[in-house]
C-alpha atoms as a PDB file:
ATOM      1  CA  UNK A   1       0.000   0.000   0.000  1.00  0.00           C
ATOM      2  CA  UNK A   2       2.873   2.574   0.987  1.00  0.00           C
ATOM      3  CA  UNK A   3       4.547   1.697  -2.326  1.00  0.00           C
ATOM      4  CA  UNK A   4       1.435   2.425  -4.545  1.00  0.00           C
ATOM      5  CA  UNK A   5       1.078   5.451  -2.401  1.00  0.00           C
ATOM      6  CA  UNK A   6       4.280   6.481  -3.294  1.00  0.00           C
ATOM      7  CA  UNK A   7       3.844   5.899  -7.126  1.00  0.00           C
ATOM      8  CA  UNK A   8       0.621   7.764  -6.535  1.00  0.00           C
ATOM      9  CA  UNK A   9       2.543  11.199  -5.512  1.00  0.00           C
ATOM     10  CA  UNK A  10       5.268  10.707  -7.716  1.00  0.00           C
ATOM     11  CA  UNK A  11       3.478  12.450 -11.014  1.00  0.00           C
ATOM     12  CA  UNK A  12       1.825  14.875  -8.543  1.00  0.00           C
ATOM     13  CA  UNK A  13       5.149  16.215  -7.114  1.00  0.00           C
ATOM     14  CA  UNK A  14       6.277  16.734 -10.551  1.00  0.00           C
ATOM     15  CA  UNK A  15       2.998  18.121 -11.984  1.00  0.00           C
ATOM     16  CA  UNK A  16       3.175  20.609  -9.042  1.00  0.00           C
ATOM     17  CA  UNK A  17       6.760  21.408  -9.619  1.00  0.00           C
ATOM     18  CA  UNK A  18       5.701  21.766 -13.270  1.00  0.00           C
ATOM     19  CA  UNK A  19       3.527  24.645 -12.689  1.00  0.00           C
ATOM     20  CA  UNK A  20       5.724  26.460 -10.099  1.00  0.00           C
ATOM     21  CA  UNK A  21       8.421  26.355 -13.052  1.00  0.00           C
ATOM     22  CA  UNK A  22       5.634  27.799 -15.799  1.00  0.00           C
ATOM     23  CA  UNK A  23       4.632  30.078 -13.103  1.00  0.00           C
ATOM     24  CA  UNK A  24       8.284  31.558 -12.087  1.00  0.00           C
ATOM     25  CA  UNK A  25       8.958  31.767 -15.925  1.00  0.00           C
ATOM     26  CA  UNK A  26       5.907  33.617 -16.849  1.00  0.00           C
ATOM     27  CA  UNK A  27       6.667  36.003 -13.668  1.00  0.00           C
ATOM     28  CA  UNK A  28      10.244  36.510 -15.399  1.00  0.00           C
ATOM     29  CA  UNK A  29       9.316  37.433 -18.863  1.00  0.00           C
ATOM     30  CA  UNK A  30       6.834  39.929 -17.758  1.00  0.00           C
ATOM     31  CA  UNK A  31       8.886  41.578 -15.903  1.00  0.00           C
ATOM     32  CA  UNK A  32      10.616  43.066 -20.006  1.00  0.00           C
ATOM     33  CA  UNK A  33       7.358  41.158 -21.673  1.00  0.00           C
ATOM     34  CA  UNK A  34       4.111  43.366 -21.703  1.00  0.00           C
ATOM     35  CA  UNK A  35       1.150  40.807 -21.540  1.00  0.00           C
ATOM     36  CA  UNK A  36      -0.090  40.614 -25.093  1.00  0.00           C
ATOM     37  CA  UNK A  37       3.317  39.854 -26.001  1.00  0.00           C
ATOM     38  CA  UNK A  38       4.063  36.793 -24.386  1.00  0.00           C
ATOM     39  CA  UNK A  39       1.886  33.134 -25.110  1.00  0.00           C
ATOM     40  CA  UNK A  40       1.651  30.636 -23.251  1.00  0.00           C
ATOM     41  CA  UNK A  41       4.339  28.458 -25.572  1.00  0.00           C
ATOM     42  CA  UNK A  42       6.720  31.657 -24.763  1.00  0.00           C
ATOM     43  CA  UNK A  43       6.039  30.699 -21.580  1.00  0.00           C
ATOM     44  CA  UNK A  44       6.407  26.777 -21.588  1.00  0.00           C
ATOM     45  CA  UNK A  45       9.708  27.470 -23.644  1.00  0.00           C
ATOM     46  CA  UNK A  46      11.729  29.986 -21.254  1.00  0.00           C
ATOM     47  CA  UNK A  47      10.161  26.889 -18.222  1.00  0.00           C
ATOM     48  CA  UNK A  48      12.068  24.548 -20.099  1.00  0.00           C
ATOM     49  CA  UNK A  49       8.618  22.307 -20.004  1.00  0.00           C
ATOM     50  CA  UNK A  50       7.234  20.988 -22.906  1.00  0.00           C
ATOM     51  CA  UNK A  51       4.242  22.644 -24.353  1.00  0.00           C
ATOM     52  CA  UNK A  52       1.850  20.122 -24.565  1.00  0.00           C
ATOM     53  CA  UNK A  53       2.536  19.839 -20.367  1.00  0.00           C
ATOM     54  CA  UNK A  54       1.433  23.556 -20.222  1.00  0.00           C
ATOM     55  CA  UNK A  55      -1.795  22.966 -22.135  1.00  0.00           C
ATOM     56  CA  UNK A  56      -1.994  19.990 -19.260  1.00  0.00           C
ATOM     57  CA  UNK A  57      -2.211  22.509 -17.075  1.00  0.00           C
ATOM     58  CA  UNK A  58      -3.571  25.649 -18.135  1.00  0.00           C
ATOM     59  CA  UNK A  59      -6.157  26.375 -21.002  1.00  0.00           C
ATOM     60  CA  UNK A  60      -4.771  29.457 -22.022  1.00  0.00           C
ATOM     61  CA  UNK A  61      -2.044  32.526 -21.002  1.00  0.00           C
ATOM     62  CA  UNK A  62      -5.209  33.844 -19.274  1.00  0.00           C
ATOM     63  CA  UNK A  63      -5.913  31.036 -17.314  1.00  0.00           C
ATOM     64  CA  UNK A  64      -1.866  30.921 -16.016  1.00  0.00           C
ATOM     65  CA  UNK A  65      -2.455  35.091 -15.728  1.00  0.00           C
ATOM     66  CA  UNK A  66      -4.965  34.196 -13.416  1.00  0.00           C
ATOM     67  CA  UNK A  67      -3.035  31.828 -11.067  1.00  0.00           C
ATOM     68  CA  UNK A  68      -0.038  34.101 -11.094  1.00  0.00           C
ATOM     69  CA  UNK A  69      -2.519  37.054 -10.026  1.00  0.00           C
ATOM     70  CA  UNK A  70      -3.350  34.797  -7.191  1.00  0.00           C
ATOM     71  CA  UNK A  71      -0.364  34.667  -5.655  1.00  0.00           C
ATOM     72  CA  UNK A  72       0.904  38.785  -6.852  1.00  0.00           C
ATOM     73  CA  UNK A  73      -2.115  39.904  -5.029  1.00  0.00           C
ATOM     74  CA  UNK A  74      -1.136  37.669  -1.535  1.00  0.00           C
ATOM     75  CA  UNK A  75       2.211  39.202  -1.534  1.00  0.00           C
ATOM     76  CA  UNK A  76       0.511  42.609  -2.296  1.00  0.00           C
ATOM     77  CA  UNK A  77      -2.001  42.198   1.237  1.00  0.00           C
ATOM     78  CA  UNK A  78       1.186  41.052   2.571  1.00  0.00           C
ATOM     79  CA  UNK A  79       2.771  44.448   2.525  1.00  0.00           C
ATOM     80  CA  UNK A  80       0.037  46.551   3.615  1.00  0.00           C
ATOM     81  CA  UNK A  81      -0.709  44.474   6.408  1.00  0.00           C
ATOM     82  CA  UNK A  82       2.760  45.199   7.894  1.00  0.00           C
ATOM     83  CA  UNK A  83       2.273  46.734  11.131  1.00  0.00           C
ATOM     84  CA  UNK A  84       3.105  50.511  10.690  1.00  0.00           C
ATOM     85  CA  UNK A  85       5.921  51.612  13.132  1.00  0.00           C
ATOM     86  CA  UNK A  86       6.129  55.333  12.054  1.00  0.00           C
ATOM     87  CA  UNK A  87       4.635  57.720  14.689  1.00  0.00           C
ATOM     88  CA  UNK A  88       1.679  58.974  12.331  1.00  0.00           C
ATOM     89  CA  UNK A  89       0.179  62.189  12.346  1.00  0.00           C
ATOM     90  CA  UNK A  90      -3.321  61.646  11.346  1.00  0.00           C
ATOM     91  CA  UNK A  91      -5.257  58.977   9.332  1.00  0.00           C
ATOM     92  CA  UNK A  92      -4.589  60.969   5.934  1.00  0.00           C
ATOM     93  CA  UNK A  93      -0.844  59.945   6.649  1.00  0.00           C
ATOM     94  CA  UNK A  94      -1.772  56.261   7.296  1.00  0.00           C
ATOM     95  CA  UNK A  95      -2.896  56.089   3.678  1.00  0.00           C
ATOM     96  CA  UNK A  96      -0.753  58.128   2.447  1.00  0.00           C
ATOM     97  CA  UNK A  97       2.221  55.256   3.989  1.00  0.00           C
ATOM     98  CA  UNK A  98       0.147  52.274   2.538  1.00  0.00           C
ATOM     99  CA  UNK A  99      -0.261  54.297  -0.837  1.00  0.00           C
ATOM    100  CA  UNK A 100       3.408  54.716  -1.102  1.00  0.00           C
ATOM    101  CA  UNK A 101       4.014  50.890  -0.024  1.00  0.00           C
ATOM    102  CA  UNK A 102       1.955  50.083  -3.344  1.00  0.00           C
ATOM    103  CA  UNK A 103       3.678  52.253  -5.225  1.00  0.00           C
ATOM    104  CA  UNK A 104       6.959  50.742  -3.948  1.00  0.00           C
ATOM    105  CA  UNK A 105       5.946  47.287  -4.204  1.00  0.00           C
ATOM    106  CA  UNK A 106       4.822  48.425  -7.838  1.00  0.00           C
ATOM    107  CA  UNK A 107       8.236  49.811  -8.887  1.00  0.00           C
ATOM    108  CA  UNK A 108       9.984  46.375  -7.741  1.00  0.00           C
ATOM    109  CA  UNK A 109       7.550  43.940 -10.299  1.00  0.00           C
ATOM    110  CA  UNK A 110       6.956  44.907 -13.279  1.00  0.00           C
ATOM    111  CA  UNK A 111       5.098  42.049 -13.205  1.00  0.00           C
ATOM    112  CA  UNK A 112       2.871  42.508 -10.900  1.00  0.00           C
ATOM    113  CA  UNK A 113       2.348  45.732 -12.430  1.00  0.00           C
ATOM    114  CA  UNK A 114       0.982  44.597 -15.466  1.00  0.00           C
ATOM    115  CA  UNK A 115      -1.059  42.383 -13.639  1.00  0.00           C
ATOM    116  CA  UNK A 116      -2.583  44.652 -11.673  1.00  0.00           C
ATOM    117  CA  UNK A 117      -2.561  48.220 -12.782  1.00  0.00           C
ATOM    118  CA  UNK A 118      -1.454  47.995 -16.738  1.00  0.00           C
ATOM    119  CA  UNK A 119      -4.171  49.857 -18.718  1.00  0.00           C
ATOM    120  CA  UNK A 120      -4.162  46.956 -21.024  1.00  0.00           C
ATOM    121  CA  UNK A 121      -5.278  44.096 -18.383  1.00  0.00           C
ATOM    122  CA  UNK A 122      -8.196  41.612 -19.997  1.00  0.00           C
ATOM    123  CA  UNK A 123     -11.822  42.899 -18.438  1.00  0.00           C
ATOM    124  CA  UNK A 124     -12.096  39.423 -16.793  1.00  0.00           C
ATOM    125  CA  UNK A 125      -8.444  39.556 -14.920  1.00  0.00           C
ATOM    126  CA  UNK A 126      -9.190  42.950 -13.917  1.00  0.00           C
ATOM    127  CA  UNK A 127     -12.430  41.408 -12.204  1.00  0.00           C
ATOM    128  CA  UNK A 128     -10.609  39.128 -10.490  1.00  0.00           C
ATOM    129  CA  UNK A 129      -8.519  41.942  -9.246  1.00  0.00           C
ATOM    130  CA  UNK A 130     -11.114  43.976  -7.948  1.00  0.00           C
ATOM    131  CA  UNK A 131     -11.908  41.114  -5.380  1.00  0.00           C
ATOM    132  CA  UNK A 132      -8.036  41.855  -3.968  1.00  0.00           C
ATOM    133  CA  UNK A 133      -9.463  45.437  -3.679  1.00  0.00           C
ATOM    134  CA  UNK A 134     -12.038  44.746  -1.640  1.00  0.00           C
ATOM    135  CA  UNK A 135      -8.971  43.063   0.519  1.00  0.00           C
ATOM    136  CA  UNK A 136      -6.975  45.925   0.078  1.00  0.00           C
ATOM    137  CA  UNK A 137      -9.740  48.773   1.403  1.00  0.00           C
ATOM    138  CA  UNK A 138     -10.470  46.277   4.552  1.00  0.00           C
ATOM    139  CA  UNK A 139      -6.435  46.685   5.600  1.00  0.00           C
ATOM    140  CA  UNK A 140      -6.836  50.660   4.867  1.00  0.00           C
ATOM    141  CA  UNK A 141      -9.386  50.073   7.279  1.00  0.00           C
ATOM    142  CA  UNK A 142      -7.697  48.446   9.466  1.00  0.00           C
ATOM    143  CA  UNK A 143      -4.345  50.090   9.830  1.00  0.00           C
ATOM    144  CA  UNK A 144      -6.592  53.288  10.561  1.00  0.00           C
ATOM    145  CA  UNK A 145      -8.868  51.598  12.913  1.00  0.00           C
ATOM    146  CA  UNK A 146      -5.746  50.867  14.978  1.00  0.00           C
ATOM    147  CA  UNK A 147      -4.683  54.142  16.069  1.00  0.00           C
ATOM    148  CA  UNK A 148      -7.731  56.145  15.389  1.00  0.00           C
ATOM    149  CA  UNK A 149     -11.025  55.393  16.260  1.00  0.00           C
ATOM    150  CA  UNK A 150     -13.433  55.255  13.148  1.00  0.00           C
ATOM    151  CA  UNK A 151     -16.641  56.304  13.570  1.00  0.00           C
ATOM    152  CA  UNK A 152     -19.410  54.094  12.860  1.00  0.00           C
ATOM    153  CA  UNK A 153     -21.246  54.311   9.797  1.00  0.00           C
ATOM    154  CA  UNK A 154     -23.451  52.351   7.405  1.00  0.00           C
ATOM    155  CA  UNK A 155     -21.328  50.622   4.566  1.00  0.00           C
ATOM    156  CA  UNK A 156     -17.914  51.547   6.096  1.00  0.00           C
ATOM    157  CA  UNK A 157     -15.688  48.819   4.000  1.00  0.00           C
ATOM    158  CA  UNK A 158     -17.843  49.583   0.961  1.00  0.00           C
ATOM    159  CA  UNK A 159     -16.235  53.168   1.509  1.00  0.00           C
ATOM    160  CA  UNK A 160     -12.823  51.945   1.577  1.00  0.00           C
ATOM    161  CA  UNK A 161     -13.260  49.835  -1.262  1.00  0.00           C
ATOM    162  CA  UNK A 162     -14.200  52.364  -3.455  1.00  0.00           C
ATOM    163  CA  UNK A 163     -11.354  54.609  -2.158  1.00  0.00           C
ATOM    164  CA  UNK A 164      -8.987  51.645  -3.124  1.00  0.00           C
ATOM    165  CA  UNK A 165     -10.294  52.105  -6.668  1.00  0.00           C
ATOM    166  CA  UNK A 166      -9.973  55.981  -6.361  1.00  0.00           C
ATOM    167  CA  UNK A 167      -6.009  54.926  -6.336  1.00  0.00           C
ATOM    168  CA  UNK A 168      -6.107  51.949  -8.294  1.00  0.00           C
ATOM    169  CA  UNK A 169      -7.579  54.135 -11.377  1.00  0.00           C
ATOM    170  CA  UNK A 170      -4.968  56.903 -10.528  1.00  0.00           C
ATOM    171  CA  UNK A 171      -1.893  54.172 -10.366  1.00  0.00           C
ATOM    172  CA  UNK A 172      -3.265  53.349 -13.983  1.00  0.00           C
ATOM    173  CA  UNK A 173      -3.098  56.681 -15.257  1.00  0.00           C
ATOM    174  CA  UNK A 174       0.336  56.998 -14.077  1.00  0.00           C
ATOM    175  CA  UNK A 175       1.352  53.744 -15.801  1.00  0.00           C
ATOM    176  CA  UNK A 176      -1.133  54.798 -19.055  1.00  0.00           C
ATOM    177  CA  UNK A 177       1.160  58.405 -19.125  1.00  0.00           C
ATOM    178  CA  UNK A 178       4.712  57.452 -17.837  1.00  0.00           C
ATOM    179  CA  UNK A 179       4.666  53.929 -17.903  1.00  0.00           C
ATOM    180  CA  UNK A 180       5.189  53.601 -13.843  1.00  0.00           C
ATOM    181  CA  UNK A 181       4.122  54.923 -11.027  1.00  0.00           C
ATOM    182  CA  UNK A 182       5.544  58.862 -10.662  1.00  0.00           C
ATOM    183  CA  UNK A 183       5.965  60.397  -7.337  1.00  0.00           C
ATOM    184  CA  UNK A 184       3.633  63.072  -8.627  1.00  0.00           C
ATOM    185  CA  UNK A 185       0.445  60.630  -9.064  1.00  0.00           C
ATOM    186  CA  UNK A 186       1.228  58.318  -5.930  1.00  0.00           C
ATOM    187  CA  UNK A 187       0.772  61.802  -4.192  1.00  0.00           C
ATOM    188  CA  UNK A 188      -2.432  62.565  -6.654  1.00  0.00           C
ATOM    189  CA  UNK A 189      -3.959  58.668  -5.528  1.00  0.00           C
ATOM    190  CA  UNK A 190      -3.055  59.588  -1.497  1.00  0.00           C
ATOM    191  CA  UNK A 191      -4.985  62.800  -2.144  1.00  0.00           C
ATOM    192  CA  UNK A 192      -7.710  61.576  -4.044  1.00  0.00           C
ATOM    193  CA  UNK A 193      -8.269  58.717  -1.368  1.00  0.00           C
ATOM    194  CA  UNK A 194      -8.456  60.805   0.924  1.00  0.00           C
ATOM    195  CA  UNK A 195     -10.547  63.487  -0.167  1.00  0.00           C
ATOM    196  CA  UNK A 196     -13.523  60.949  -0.568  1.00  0.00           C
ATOM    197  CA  UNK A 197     -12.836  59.295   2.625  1.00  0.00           C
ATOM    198  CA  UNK A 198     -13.327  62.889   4.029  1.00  0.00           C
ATOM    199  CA  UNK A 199     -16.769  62.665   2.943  1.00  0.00           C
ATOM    200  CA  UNK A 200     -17.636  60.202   4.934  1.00  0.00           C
ATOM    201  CA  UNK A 201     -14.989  60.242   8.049  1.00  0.00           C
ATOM    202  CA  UNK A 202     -14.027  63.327   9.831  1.00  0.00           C
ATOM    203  CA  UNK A 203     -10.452  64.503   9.166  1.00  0.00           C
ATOM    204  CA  UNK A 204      -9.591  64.524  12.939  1.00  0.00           C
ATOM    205  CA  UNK A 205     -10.334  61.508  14.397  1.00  0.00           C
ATOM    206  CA  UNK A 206      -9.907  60.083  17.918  1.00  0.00           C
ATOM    207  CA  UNK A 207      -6.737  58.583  18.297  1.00  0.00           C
ATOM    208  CA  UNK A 208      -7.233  55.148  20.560  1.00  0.00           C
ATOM    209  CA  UNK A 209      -5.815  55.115  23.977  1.00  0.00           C
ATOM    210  CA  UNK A 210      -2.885  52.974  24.213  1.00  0.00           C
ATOM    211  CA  UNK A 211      -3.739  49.614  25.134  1.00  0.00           C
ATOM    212  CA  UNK A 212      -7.385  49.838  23.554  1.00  0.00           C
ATOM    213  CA  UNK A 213      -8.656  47.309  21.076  1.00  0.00           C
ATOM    214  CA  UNK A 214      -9.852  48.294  18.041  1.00  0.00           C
ATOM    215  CA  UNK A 215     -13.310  46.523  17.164  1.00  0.00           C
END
């Protein structure tokens, strides 16, 4: 029984190590590759795997896209989540630190990039993005909610959802114009964030008393 056990994993360690190599190599190529440019042969090619394997495991470049957006968007939640150890001002300069870690963690992938913010990202990857950005808005959240007390209102992560848009569509831009994010429009997103979010949330808020839980 161990032995057929054995056999048994066998082709599934390999089919898993398989897609972590198709996966690395697609991560590599669009990092000088934009994404029309590269197909899923390109891909199975620079992986060393043969082609037929790839089709094995993914339908199209899409489909891989997809997986590798997966795991671009954990390391992206990743970041944010960070605790913040600078002694912050207000919560305008809480999101204007998480802005600038997106726009850092931005300028060190291109490939994550053009996953994520390229202008020219297919409608149904972008979907699957905006998912991550309801993510994203619920650390913004968060990181506020743990030195300043947020008020209570109706639809609060909704808010910072859309907010996280507000910046998404201004990190586009930025890559649209200049091809990366400037200094000038990760500045433009921070403000643009945050002059919604003043709509609904006061801009002085309570900061929490050390020791207090946020809720």
């Amino acid at each position: 029984m161990a032995l057929l056990s054995t056999r048994k994993s066998a082709p599934r360690k390999k089919g898993i190590a398989r897609r972590q190599q198709l996966l690395r190599a697609a991560r590599a190529l669009l990092e000088t590759h934009e994404l029309d440019d590269i197909s899923l042969g390109d891909v199975a090619a620079a992986a060393h795997v043969p082609k037929s394997s790839a089709y094995h495991f993914y339908a199209d470049i899409k489909d891989l896209y997809a997986s590798l957006l997966a795991g671009v968007q954990d390391e992206l939640l990743k970041v944010l989540e960070a605790p913040i150890r600078a002694k912050v001002r207000d919560w305008q300069h809480i999101v204007d630190i998480l802005t600038g870690r997106g726009a850092d963690f931005y300028a060190h992938s291109k490939a994550s990039m053009r996953l994520q913010i390229d202008p020219r990202i297919p409608v149904d990857l972008k979907l699957r993005d905006r998912r991550n950005d309801a993510a994203l808005g619920s650390i913004h959240e968060q990181q506020i909610d743990r030195i300043f007390v947020l008020p209570e209102i109706p639809n609060r992560s909704a808010i910072f959802f859309r907010a996280v848009e507000i910046a998404d569509l201004m990190f586009m831009l930025s890559v649209l114009e200049h091809g990366r994010i400037t200094p000038e429009m990760q500045r433009e997103a921070t403000r643009a964030m945050c002059a919604y979010l003043r709509c609904e949330i006061p801009a002085d808020l309570p900061r929490r008393k050390r020791g207090a839980a946020a809720r």
